[in-house]
Protein backbone atom coordinates (compact mmCIF):
# COMPACT_ATOMS: atom_id res chain seq x y z
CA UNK A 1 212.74 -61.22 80.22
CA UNK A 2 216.04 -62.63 79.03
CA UNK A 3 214.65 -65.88 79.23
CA UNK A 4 212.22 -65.01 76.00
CA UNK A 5 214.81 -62.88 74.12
CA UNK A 6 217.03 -65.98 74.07
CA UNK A 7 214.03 -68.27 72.80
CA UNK A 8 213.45 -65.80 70.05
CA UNK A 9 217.09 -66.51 69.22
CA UNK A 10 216.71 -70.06 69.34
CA UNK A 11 213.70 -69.92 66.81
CA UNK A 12 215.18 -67.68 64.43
CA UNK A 13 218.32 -70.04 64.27
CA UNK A 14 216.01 -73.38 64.04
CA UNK A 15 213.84 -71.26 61.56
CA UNK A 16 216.31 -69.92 59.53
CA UNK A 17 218.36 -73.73 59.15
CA UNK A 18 214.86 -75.80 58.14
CA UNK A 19 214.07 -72.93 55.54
CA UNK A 20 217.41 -73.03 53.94
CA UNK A 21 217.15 -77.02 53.48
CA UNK A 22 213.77 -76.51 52.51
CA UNK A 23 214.75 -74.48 49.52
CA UNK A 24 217.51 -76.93 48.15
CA UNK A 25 214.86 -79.39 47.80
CA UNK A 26 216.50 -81.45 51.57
CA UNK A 27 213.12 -81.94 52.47
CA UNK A 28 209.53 -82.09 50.98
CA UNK A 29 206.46 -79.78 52.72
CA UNK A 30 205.71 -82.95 55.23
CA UNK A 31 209.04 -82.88 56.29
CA UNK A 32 209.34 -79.45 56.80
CA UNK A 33 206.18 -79.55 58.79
CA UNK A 34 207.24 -82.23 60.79
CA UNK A 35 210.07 -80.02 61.87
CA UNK A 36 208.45 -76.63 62.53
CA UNK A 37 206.17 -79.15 65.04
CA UNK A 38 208.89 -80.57 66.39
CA UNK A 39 211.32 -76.79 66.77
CA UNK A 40 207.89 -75.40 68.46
CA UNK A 41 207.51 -78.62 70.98
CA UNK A 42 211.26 -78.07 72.01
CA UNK A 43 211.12 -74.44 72.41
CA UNK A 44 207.78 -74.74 74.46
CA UNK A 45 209.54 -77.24 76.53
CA UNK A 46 212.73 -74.66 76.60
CA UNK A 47 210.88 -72.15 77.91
CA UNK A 48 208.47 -74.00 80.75
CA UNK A 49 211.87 -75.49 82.13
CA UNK A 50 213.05 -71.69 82.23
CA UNK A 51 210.31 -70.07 84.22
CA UNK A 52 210.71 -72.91 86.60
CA UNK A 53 214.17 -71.53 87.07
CA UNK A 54 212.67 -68.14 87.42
CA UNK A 55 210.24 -68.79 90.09
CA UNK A 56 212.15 -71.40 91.80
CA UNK A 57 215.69 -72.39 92.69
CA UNK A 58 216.88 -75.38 94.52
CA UNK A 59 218.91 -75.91 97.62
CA UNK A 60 221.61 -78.13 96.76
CA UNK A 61 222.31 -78.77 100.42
CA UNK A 62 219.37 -79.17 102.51
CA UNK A 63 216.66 -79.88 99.38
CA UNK A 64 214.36 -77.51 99.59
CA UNK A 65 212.62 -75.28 97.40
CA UNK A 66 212.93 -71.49 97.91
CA UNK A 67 211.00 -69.09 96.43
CA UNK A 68 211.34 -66.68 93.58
CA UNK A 69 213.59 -63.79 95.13
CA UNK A 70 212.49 -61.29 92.58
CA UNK A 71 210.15 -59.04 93.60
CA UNK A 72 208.69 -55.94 92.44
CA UNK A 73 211.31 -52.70 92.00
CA UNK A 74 210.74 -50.23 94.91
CA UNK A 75 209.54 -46.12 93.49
CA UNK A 76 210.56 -43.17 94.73
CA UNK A 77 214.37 -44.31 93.87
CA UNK A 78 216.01 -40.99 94.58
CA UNK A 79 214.28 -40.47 98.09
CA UNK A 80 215.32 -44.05 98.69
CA UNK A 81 218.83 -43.28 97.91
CA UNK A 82 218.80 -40.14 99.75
CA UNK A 83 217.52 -41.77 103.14
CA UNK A 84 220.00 -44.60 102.86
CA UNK A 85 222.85 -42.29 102.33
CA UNK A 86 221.60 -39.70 105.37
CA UNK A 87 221.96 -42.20 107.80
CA UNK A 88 225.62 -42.94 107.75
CA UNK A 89 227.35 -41.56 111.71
CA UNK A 90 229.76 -42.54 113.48
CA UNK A 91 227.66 -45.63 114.83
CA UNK A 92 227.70 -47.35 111.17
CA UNK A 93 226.47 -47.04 107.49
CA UNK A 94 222.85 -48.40 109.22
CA UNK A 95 220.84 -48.70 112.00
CA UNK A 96 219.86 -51.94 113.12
CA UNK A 97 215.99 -51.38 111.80
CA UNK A 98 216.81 -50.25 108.62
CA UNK A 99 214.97 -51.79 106.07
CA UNK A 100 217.53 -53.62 104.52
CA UNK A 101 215.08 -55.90 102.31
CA UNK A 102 213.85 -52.83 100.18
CA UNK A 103 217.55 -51.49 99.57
CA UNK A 104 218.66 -54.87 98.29
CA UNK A 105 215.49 -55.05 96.36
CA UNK A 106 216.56 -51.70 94.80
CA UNK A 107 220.44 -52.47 94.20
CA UNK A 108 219.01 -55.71 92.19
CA UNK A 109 216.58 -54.26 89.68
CA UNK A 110 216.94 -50.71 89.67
CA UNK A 111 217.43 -49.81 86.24
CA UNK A 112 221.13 -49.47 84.92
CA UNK A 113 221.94 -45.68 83.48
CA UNK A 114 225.97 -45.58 83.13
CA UNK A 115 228.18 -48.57 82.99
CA UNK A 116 232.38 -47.45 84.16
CA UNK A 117 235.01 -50.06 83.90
CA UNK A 118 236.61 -48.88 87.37
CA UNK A 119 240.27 -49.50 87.06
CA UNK A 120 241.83 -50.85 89.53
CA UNK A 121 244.78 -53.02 89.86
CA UNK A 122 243.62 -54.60 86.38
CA UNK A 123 240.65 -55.69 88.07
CA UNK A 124 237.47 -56.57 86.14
CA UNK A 125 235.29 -54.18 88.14
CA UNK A 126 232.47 -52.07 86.70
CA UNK A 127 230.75 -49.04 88.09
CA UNK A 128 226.94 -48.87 87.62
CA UNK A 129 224.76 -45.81 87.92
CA UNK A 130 221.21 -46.77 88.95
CA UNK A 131 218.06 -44.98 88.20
CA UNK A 132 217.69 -42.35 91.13
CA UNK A 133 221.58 -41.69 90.73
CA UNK A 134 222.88 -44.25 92.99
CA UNK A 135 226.45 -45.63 91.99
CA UNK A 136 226.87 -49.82 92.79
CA UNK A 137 230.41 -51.35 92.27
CA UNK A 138 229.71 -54.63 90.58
CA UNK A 139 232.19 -57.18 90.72
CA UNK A 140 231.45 -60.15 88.13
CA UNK A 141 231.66 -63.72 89.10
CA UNK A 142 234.55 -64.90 87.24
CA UNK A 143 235.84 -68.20 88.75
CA UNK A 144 233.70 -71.05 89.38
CA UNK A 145 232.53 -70.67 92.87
CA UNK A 146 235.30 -72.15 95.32
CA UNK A 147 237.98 -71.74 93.03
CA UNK A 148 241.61 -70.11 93.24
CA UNK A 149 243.39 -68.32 90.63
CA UNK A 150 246.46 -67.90 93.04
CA UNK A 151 247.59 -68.72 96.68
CA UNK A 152 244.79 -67.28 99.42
CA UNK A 153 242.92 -65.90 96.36
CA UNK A 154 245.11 -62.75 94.92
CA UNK A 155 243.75 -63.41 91.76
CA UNK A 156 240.46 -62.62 90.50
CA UNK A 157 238.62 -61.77 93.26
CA UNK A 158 235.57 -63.95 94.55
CA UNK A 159 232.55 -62.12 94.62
CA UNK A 160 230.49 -63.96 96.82
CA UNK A 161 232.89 -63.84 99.24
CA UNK A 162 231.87 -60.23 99.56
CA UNK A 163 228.57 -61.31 100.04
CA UNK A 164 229.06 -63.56 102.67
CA UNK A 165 231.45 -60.90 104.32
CA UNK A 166 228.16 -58.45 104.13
CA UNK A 167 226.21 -61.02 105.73
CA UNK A 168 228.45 -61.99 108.62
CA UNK A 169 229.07 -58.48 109.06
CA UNK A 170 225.35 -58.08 109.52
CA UNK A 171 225.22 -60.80 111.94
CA UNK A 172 227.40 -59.72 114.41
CA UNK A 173 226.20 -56.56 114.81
CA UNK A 174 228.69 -54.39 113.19
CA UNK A 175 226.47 -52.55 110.75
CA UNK A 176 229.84 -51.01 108.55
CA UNK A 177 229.97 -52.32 105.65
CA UNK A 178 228.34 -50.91 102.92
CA UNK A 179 225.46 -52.69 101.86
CA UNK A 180 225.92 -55.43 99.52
CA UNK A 181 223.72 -58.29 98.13
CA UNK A 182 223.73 -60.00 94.47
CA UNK A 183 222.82 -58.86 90.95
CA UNK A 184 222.19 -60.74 87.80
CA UNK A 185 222.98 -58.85 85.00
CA UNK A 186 222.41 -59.04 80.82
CA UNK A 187 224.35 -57.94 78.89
CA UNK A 188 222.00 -57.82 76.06
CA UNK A 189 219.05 -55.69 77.31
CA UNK A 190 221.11 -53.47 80.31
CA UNK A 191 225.19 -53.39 79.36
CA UNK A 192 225.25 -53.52 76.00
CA UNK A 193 223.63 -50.33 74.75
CA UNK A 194 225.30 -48.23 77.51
CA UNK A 195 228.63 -49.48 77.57
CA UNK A 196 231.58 -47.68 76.73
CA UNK A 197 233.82 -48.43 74.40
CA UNK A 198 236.90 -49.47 76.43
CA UNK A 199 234.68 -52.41 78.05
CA UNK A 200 233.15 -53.24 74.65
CA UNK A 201 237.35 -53.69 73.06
CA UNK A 202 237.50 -56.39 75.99
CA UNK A 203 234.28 -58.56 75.27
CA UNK A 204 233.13 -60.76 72.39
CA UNK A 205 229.91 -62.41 71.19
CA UNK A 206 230.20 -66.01 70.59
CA UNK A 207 227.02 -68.08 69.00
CA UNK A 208 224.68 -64.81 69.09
CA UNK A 209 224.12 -65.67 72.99
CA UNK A 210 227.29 -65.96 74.76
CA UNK A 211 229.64 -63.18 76.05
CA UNK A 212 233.36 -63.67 76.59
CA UNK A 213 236.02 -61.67 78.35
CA UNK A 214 239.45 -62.06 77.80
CA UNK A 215 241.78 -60.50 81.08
CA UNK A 216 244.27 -60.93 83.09
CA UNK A 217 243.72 -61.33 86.83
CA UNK A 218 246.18 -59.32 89.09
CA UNK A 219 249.39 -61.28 90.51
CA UNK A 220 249.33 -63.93 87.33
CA UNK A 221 250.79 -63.84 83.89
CA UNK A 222 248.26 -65.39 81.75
CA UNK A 223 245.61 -63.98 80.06
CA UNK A 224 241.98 -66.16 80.24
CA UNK A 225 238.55 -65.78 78.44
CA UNK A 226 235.73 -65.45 81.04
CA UNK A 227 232.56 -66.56 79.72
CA UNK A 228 228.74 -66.11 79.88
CA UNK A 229 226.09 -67.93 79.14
CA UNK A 230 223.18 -66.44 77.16
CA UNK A 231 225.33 -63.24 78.36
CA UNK A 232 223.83 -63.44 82.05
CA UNK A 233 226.72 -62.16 84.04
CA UNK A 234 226.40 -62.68 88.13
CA UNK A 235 227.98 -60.63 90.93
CA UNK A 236 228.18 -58.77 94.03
CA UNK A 237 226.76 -55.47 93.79
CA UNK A 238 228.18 -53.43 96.81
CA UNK A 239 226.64 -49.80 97.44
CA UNK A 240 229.32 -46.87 96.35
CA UNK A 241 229.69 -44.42 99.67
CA UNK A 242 229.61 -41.00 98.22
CA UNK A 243 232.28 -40.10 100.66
CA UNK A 244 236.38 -39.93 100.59
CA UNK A 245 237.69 -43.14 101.48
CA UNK A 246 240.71 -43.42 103.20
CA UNK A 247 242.91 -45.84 104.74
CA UNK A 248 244.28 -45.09 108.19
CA UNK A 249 248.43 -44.59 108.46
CA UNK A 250 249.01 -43.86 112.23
CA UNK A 251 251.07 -40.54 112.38
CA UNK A 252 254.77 -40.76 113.03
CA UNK A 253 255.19 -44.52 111.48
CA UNK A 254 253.78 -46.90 108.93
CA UNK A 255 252.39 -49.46 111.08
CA UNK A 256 248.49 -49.85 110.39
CA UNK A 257 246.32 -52.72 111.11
CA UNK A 258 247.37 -54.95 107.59
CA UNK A 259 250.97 -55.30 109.65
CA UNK A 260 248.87 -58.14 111.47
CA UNK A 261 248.58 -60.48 108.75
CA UNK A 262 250.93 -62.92 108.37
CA UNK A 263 250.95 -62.67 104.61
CA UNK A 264 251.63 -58.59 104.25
CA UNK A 265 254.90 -59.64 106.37
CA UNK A 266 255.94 -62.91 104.06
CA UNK A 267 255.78 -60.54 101.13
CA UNK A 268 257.44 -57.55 103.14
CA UNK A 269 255.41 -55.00 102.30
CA UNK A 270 256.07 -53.61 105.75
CA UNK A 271 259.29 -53.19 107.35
CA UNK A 272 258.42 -52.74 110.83
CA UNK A 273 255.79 -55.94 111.09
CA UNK A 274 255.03 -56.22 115.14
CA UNK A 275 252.85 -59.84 115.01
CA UNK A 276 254.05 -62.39 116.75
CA UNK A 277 255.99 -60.25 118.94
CA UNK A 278 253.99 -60.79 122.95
CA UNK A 279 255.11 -57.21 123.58
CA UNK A 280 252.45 -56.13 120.44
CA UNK A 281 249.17 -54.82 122.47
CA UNK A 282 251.05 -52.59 124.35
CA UNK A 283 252.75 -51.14 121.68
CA UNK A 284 250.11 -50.84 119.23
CA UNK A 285 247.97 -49.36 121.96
CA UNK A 286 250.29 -46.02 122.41
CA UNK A 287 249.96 -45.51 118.67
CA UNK A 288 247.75 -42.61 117.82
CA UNK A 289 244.64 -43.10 117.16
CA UNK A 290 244.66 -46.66 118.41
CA UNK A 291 245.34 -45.25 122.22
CA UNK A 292 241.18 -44.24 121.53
CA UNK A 293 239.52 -46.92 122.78
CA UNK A 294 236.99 -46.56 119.80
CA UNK A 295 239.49 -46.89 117.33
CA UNK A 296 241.45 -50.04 119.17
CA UNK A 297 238.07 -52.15 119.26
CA UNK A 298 237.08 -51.47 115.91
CA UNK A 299 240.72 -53.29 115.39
CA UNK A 300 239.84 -55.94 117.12
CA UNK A 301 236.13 -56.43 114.95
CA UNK A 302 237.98 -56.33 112.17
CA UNK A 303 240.08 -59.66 113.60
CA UNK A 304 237.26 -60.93 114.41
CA UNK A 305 235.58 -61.10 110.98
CA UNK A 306 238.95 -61.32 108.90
CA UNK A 307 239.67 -64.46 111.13
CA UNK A 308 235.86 -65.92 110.49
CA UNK A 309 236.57 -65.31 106.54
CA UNK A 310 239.95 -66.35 106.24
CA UNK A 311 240.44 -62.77 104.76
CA UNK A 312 243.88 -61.22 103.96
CA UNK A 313 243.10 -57.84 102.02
CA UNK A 314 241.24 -55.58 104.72
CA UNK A 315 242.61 -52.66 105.93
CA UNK A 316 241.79 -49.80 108.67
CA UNK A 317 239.93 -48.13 106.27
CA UNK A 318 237.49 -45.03 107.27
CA UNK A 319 235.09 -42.43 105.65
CA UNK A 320 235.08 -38.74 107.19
CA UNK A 321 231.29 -37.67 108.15
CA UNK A 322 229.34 -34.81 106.73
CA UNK A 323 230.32 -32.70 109.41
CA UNK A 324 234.26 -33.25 108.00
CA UNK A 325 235.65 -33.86 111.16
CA UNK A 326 233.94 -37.51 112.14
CA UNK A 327 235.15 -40.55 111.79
CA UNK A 328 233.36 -43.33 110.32
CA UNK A 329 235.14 -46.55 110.36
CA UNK A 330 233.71 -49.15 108.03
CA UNK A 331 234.72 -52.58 106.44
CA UNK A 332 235.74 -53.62 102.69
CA UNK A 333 237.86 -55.43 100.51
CA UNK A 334 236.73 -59.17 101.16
CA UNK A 335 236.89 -60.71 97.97
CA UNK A 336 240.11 -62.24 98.52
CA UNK A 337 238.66 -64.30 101.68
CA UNK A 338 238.91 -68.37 102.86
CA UNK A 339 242.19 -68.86 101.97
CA UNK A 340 242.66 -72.48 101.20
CA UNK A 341 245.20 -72.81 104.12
CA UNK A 342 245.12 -71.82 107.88
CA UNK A 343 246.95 -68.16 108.83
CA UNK A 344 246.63 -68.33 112.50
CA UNK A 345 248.26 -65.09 112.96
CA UNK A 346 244.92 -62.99 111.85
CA UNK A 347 243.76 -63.62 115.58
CA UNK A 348 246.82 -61.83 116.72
CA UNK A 349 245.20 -59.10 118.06
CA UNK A 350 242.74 -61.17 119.49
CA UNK A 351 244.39 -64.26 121.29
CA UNK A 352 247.36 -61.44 122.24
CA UNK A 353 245.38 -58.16 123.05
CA UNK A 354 242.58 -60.57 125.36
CA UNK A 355 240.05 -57.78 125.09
CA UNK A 356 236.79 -57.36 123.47
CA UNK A 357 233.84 -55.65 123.18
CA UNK A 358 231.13 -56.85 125.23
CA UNK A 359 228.72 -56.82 121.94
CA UNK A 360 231.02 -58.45 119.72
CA UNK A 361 231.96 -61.30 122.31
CA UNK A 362 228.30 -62.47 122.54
CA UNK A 363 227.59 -62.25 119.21
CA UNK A 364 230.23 -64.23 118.24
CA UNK A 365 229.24 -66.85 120.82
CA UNK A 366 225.19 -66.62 119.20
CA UNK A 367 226.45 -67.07 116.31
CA UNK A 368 228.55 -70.27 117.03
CA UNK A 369 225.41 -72.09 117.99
CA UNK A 370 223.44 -70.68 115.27
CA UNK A 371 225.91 -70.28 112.10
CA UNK A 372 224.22 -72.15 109.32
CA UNK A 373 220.16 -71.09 110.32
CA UNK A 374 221.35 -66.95 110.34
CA UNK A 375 223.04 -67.34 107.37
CA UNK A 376 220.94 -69.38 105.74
CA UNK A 377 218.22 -66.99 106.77
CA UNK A 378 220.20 -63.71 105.72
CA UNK A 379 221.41 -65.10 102.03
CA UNK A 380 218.58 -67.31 100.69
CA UNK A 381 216.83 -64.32 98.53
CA UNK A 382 219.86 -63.59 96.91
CA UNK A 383 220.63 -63.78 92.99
CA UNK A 384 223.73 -66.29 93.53
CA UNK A 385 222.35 -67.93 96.09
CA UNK A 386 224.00 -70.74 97.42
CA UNK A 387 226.29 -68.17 98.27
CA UNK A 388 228.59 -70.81 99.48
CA UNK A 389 229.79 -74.00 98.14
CA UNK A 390 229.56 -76.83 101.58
CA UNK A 391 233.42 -77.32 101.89
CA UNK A 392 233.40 -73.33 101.57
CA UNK A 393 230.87 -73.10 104.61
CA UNK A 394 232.58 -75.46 106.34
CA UNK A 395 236.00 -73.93 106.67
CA UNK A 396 233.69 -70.60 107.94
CA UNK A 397 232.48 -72.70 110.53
CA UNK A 398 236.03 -74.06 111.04
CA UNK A 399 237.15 -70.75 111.43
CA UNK A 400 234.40 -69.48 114.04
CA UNK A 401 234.70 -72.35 116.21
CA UNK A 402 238.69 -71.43 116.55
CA UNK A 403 237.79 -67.97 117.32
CA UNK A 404 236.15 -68.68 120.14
CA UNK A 405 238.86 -71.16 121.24
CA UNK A 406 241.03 -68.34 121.51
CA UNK A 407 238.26 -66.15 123.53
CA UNK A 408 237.92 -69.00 125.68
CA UNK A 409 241.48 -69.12 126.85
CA UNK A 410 241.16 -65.42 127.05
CA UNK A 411 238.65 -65.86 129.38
CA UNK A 412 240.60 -68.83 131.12
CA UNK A 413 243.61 -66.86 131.97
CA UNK A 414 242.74 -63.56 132.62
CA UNK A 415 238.77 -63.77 133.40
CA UNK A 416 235.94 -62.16 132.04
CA UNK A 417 236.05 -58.80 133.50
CA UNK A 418 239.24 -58.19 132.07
CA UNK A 419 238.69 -59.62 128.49
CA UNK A 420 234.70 -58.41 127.89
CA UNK A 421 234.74 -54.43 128.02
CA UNK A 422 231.25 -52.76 128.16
């Protein structure tokens, strides 16, 4: 649809130009007939080369074709919200069966109600309400994709990093993270008229078509202009839990799971940092609730991905279930992922601790052999698809191949019945 409100644009412009040289007596009526010919052949041309666009989109890295991932809005939008929502436990946010396809078919053309600039950390984050009442954090893609605003991304945030997150996330099994998939958004025919006023002050229109942001990204000093053409703004759109979030802080001491990373310990954001030390599994295992055997191996999954991604933001973070007593651990915070150096020390608990769950251990070994067809396979409907640029996807398989290094020696030196734990 945006494709044809920008062509009428284009022919008002053209229009408007040729009639104003017409009357200053520029041009004679041949002329000007020549040219109203010649606008109409070009916007014809404009708009056959944008439908192509539409219905097609090609594969920069293996050259094929792929088809036209939009497909027709689901109904019943509140019952489809309510059934995604009801099946959040203390397994996951989803079962395995769950129809993922129709949710992320929802999430990318639901119709947008509210628009809230979400504030935080000075992040450019908005809100959306979609029709049936179902709130979506969008995050806009603001960098070109594979580029750093700071060291290991502290910047602006990469949104399809939380894409690809979702997707490995998918593929090995975890199931918690809420669900997350692209959204291409205009700000002409769905922000515009809804927006409020404190994310209008922030945005200009530049040439009738293009929308520009000017912001600062957190950790840097510099304001920039972010803009978008024809006002088509791309981004993850991750589903909003309904539910408290919190972030786990063991009783009696600060410790929590960000103490791994060597980065929370370079900027000393905790005092008592254990990694590195070979005494740490022990340790961190007589720490409430980590002594749970369900809480220390969702630890170790969250290695296990944060070491795949490169990915220094996550924390222990949990929802409490409708009964208000159950914990739900889930995973977030991933837009700050493939760091563009190594940080060896987010497999601590892995290469140190030498214990896994059974299901994560052979789905990390499936997916080793079969990286590029699953996630090929999981991301090639989606609105920013290629999700990854090739060096991006190769430092992911980088990173997989030296997790399992480390499971290997695991194995190696203490055998399998001790690392792999049904």
């Amino acid at each position: 649809m945006s494709t044809y409100r920008h062509m009428e644009l284009t022919m008002k412009l053209l229009l408007l130009h040729i009639l104003r040289l017409f009357k200053r007596g520029v041009m004679g009526y041949k002329t000007l007939l020549i040219l109203l010919l010649f606008t109409m052949a070009l916007i014809a041309i404009y708009a056959r080369s944008n439908d192509s666009l539409l219905t097609s989109v090609k594969n920069t890295n293996t050259g094929k074709i792929r088809p036209d991932p939009e497909v027709l809005c689901p109904k019943n939008l509140p019952e489809l919200w309510a059934d995604m929502n009801s099946l959040i436990d203390a397994r996951g946010l989803y079962p395995n069966d769950f129809n993922l396809k129709l949710i992320k078919s929802a999430i990318r053309c639901a119709r947008i109600i509210q628009v809230e600039q979400l504030k935080v950390q000075n992040t450019f984050k908005w809100l959306l309400t979609l029709e049936g009442g179902q709130k979506i954090l969008f995050k806009p893609l603001l960098l070109p994709k594979g580029e750093h605003e700071h060291e290991c991304n502290v910047g602006c945030e990469h949104p399809e990093y939380e894409i690809t997150a979702f997707a490995i996330n998918r593929l090995l099994g975890f199931n918690n993270m809420p669900i997350t998939t692209g959204r291409q958004i205009s700000w002409f025919e769905e922000i515009f008229s809804i927006a409020s006023k404190e994310i209008k002050d922030v945005m200009k229109i530049i040439n009738t078509t293009d929308v520009c942001f000017k912001l600062r990204c957190p950790t840097t000093v510099r304001i920039r202009e972010f803009c978008f053409s024809r006002g088509m703004i791309k981004g993850s759109a991750m589903v909003w839990l309904n539910r408290t979030i919190r972030i786990m802080y063991p009783k009696k001491t600060n410790f929590q799971y960000h103490d791994f990373h060597i980065y929370s310990r370079l900027r000393n954001k905790f005092k008592n940092s254990l990694q590195g030390q070979d005494g740490f599994c022990s340790l961190f295992r007589s720490i409430p609730p980590y002594s749970e055997d369900r809480m220390f191996y969702h630890i170790i999954d969250m290695a296990v991905i944060d070491y795949i991604l490169n990915n220094i933001d996550q924390r222990h973070t949990y929802i409490i279930g409708d009964d208000g007593k159950t914990i739900v651990n889930i995973m977030i915070d991933f837009g700050q992922s493939f760091c563009p150096y190594p940080l060896l020390l987010l497999g601590a608990p892995i290469y140190q601790c030498c214990s896994i769950r059974n299901s994560t251990f052979k789905a990390v070994y499936r997916l080793r052999d079969r990286l590029e067809e699953e996630f090929e396979k999981e991301t090639m409907d989606d609105p920013v698809y290629p999700v990854l640029l090739p060096n991006v996807f190769q430092q992911l398989q980088r990173q997989l191949k030296e997790l399992v290094s480390f499971l290997d020696f695991c194995v190696a030196h203490k055998g399998m019945k001790n690392v792999v734990i049904d």
